[in-house]
Protein backbone atom coordinates (compact mmCIF):
# COMPACT_ATOMS: atom_id res chain seq x y z
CA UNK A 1 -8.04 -5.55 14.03
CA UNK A 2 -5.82 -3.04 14.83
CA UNK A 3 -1.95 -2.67 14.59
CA UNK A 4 -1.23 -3.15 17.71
CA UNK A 5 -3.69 -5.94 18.95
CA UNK A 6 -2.06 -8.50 17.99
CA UNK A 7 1.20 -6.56 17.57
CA UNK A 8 2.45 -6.39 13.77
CA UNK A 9 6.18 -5.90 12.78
CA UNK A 10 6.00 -2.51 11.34
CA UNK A 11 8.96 -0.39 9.90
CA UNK A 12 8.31 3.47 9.06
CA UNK A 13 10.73 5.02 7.37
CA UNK A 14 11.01 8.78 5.68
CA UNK A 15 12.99 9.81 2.69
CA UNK A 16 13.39 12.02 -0.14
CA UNK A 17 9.52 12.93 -1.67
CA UNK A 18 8.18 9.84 -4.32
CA UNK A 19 6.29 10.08 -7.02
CA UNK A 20 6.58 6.83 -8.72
CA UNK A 21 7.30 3.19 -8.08
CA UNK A 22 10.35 3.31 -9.66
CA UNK A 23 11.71 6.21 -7.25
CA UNK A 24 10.12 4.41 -3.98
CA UNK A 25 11.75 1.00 -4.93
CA UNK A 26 15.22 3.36 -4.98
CA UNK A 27 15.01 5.13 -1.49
CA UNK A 28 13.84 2.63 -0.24
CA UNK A 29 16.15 -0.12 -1.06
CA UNK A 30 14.32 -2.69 -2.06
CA UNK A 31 13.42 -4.63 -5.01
CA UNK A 32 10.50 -2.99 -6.99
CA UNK A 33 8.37 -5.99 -7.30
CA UNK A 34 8.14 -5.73 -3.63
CA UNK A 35 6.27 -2.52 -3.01
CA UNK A 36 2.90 -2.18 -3.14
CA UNK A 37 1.36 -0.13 -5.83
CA UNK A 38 -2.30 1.02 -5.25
CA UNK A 39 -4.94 2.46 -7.72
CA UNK A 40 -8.34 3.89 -7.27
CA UNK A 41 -10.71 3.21 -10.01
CA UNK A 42 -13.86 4.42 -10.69
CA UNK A 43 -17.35 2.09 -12.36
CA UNK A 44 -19.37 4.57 -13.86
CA UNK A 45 -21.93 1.98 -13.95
CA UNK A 46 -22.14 2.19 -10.39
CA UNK A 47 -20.72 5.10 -8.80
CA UNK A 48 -18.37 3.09 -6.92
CA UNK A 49 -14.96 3.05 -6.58
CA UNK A 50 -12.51 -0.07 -5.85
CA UNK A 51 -8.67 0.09 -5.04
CA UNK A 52 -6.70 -2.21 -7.17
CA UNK A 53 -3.02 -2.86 -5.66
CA UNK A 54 -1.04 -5.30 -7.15
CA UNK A 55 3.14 -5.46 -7.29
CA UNK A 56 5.19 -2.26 -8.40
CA UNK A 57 6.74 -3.71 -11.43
CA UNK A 58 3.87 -4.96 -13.04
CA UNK A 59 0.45 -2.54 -14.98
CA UNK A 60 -3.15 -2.92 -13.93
CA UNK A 61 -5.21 -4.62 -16.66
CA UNK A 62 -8.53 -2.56 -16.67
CA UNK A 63 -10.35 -5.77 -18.78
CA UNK A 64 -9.18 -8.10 -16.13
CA UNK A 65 -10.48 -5.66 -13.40
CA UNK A 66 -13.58 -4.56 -14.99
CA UNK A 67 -14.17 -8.40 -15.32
CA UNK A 68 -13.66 -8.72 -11.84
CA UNK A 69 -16.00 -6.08 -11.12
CA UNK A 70 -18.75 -7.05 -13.49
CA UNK A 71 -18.79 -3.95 -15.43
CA UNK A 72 -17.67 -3.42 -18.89
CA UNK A 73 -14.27 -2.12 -19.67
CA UNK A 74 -15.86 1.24 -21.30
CA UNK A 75 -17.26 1.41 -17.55
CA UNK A 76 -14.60 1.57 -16.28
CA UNK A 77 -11.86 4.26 -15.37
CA UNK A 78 -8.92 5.74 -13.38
CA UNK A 79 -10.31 8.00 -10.58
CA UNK A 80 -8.94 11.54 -11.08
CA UNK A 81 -6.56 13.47 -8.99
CA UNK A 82 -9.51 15.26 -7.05
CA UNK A 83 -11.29 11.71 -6.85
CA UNK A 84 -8.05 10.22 -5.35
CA UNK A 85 -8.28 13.06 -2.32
CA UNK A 86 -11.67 12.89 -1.69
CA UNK A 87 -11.77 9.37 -1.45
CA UNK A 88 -8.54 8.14 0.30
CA UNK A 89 -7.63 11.58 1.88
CA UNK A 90 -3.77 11.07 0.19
CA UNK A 91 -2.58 13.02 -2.73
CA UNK A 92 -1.45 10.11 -6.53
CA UNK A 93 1.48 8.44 -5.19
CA UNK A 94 1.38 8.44 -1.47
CA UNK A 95 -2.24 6.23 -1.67
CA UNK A 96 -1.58 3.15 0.83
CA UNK A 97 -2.96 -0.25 -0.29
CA UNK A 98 -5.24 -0.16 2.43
CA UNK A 99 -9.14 0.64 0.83
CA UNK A 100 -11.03 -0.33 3.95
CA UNK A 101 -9.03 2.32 6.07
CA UNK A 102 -10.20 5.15 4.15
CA UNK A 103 -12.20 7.80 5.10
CA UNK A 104 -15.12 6.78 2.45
CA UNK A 105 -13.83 3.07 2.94
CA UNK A 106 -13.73 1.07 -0.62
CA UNK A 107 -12.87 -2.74 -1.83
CA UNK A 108 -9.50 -3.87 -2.08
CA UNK A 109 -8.67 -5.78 -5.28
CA UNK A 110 -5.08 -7.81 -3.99
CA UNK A 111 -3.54 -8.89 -7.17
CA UNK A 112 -2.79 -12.62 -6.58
CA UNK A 113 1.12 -12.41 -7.47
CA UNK A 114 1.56 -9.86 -4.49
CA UNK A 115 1.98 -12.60 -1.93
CA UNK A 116 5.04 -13.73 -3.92
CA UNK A 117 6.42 -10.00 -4.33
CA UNK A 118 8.00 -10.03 -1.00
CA UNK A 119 11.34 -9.05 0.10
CA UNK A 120 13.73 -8.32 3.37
CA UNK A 121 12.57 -4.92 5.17
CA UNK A 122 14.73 -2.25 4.05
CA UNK A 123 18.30 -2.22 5.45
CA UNK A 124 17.98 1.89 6.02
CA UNK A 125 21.00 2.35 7.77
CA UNK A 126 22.62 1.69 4.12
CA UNK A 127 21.13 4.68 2.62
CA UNK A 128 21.91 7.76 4.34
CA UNK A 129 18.85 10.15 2.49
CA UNK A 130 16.48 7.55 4.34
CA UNK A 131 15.67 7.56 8.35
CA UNK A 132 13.30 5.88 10.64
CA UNK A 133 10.29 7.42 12.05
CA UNK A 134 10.49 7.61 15.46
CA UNK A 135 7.67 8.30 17.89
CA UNK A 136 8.67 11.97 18.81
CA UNK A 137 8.81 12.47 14.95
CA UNK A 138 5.08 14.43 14.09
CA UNK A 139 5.12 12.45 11.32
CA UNK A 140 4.38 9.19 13.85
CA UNK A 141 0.91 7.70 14.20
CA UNK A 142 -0.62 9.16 17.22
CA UNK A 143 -2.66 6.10 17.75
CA UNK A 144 0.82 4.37 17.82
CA UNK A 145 3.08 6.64 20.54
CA UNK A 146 2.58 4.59 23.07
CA UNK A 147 2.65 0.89 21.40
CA UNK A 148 5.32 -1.27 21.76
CA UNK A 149 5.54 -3.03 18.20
CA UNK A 150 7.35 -6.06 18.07
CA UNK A 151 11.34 -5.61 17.02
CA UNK A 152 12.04 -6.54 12.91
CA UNK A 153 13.70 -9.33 11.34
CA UNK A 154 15.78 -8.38 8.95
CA UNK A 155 15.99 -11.66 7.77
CA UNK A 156 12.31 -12.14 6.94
CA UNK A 157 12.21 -12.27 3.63
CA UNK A 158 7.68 -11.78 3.14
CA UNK A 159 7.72 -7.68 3.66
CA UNK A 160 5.96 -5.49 1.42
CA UNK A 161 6.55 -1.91 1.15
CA UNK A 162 4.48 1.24 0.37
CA UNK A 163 3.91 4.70 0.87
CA UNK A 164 1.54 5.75 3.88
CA UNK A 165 -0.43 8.17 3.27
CA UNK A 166 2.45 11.04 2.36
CA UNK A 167 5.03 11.07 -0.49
CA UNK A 168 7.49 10.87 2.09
CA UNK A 169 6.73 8.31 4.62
CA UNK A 170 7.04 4.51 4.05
CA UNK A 171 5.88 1.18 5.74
CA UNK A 172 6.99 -1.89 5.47
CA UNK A 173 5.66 -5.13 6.91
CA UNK A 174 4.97 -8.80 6.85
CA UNK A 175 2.50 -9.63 4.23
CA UNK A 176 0.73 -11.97 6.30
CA UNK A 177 0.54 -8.84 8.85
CA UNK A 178 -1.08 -6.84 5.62
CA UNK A 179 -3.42 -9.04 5.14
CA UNK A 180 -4.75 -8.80 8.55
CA UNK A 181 -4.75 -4.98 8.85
CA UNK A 182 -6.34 -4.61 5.61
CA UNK A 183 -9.21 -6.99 6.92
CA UNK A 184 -10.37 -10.35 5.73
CA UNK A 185 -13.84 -9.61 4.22
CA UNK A 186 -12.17 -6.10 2.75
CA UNK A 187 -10.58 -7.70 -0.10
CA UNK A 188 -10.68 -9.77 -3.05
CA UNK A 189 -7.55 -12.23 -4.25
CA UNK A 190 -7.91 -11.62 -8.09
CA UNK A 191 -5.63 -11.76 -11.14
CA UNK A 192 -5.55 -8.08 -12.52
CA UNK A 193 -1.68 -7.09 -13.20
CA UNK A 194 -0.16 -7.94 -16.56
């Protein structure tokens, strides 16, 4: 699957540096429990690593995820800064929710109250410290300059948002589309948020 076969409705947007949920959710413009915050964790157990992303409002529950796993909690950990760039190629905070894309390629954990953390895309043209990404911008997807992506509703009301790889760079799109990018056999629907 890529993005653009079948097309997805994709908005990238770039604003003032991020370093929390909180501060996404603001430039933005959207309601918190709609972005997409994702983890890296690490199972000593097993030497493997698993991305848990579950709605911006809501805390990872490491029991619930180590249960998930089948590891023990005391197995179980955050992955470190370093961890987080050698693994996803991103810097904390700009990690998108997207484990099979990686350059070492890890399982998703979706927490299951995502699907209903939706919102409208951003309205950008509202806030004037956020812009769209255009395809002369260097910022833009190379693999994307010469798609034609389908045009947004703003009146969809299923978009999640994230960072993409840089503090400073956003997407938002369809969750259904999300799904499909991310891969069907890539991830696991679990509870792990409380």
């Amino acid at each position: 699957m890529t993005i653009t076969d079948p097309p997805i409705s994709l908005l990238l947007i770039r604003h003032k540096p991020v370093r929390t949920s909180a501060d996404a959710s603001t430039q933005r413009q959207v309601p918190m429990h709609s972005g997409a915050k994702a983890m890296l964790v690490y199972q000593k157990s097993t030497d493997k690593y698993a991305l848990v992303v579950l709605p911006a409002h809501l805390s990872c529950d490491q029991k619930k995820i180590a249960g998930v796993l089948g590891v023990s909690r005391s197995k179980l950990r955050m992955a470190t800064e370093s961890e987080v760039k050698q693994i996803t190629g991103c810097v904390p905070g700009a990690v998108p929710p997207l484990g099979s894309r990686f350059p070492t390629p890890v399982e998703t954990l979706l927490d299951e109250k995502m699907a209903q953390s939706t919102s409208n895309p951003p309205r950008v043209v509202t806030n004037p410290n956020v812009q769209l990404l255009s395809t002369n911008d260097p910022e833009w997807p190379t693999d994307l300059a010469d798609s034609r992506l389908p045009e947004i509703d703003s009146e969809r009301t299923d978009f999640i948002h994230f960072n993409i790889g840089l503090r400073t760079v956003s997407c938002s799109l369809p969750f259904s589309d999300y799904l499909r990018l991310l891969g069907e056999s890539n991830y696991r629907l679990c509870d792990i948020s409380k």
